[in-house]
Protein backbone atom coordinates (compact mmCIF):
# COMPACT_ATOMS: atom_id res chain seq x y z
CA UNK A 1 63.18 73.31 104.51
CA UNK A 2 65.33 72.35 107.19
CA UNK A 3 67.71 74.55 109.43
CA UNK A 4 71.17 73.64 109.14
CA UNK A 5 73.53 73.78 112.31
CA UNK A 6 76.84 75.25 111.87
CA UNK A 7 79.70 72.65 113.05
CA UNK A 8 82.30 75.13 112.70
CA UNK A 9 83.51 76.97 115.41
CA UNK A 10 83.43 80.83 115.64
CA UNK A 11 86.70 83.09 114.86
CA UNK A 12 88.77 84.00 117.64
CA UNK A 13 89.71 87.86 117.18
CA UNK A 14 92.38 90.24 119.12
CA UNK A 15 91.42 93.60 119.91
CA UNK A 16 93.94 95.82 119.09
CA UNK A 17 93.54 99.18 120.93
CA UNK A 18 94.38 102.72 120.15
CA UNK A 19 97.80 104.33 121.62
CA UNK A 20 97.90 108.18 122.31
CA UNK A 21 100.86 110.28 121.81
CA UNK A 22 100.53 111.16 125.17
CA UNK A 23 101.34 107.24 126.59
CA UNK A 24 104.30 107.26 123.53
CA UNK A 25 105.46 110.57 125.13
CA UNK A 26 105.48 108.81 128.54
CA UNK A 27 106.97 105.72 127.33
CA UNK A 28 109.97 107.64 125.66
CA UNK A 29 108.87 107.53 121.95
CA UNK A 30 110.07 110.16 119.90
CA UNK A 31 107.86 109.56 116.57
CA UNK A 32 110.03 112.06 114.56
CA UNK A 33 113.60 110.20 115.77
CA UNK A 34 112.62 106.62 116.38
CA UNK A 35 109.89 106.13 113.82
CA UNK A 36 110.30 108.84 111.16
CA UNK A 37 107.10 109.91 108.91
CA UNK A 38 104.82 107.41 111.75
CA UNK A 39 101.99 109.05 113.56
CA UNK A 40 100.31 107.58 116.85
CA UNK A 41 98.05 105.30 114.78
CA UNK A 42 100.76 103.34 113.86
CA UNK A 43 100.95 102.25 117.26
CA UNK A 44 98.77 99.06 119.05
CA UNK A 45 98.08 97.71 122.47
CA UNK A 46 97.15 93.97 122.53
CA UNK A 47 97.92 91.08 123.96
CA UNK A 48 100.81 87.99 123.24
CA UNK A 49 101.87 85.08 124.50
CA UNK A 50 105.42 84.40 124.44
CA UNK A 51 107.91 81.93 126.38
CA UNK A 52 107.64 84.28 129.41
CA UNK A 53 103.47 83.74 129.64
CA UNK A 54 101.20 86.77 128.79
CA UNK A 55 102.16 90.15 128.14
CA UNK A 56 100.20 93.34 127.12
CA UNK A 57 102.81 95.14 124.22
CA UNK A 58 102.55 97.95 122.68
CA UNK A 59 103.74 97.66 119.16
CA UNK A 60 104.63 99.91 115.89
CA UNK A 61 102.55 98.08 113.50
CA UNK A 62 104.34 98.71 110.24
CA UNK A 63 107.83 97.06 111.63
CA UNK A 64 106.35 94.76 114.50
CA UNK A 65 108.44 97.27 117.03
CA UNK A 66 107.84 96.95 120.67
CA UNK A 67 107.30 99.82 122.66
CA UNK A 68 106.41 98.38 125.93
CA UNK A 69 105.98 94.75 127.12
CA UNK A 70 103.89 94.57 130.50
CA UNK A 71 103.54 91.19 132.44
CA UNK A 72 99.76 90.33 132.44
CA UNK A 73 97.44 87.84 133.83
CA UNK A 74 99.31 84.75 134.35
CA UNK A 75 96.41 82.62 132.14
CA UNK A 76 95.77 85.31 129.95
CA UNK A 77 92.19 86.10 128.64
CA UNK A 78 91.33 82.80 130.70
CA UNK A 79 89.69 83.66 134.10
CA UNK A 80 88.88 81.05 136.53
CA UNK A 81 85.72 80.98 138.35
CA UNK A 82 87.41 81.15 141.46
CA UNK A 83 89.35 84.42 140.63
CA UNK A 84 88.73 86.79 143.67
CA UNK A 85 87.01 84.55 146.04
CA UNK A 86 88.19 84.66 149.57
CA UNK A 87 88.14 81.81 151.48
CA UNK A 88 88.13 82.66 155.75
């Protein structure tokens, strides 16, 4: 028997992170007035690209509702090797 070799590339996956009530508190969110019967883990942080480049949101995940929309690295996940190097 021979070893086959895949030709098909791997999934790409976004990591959607956690949001404590404590960062909706400081953001403004009232769960009980703006999202009624929605607890904190309704809530994700990940990253989107939209017409203004890359932004890390935090959304309400039932309606798609940002929270917060932060300006992020201007190539996104992409980081060139010559991030950080200093040149005298």
């Amino acid at each position: 028997m021979t070893d086959s070799i895949s030709s098909t590339a791997s999934a790409l996956t976004v990591t959607r992170e956690d949001v404590t009530r404590a960062e909706l508190d400081e953001l403004g969110v009232d769960l009980d007035r703006d999202f009624p019967g929605s607890t904190e883990a309704d809530f994700k942080r990940y990253p989107v690209l939209s017409e203004g480049g890359w932004f890390i949101v935090i959304k309400h995940q039932p309606t798609l509702t940002s929270v917060s929309r932060t300006p992020w690295e201007r190539l996104g996940p992409i980081e060139l090797t010559s991030k950080g190097l200093q040149i005298n």
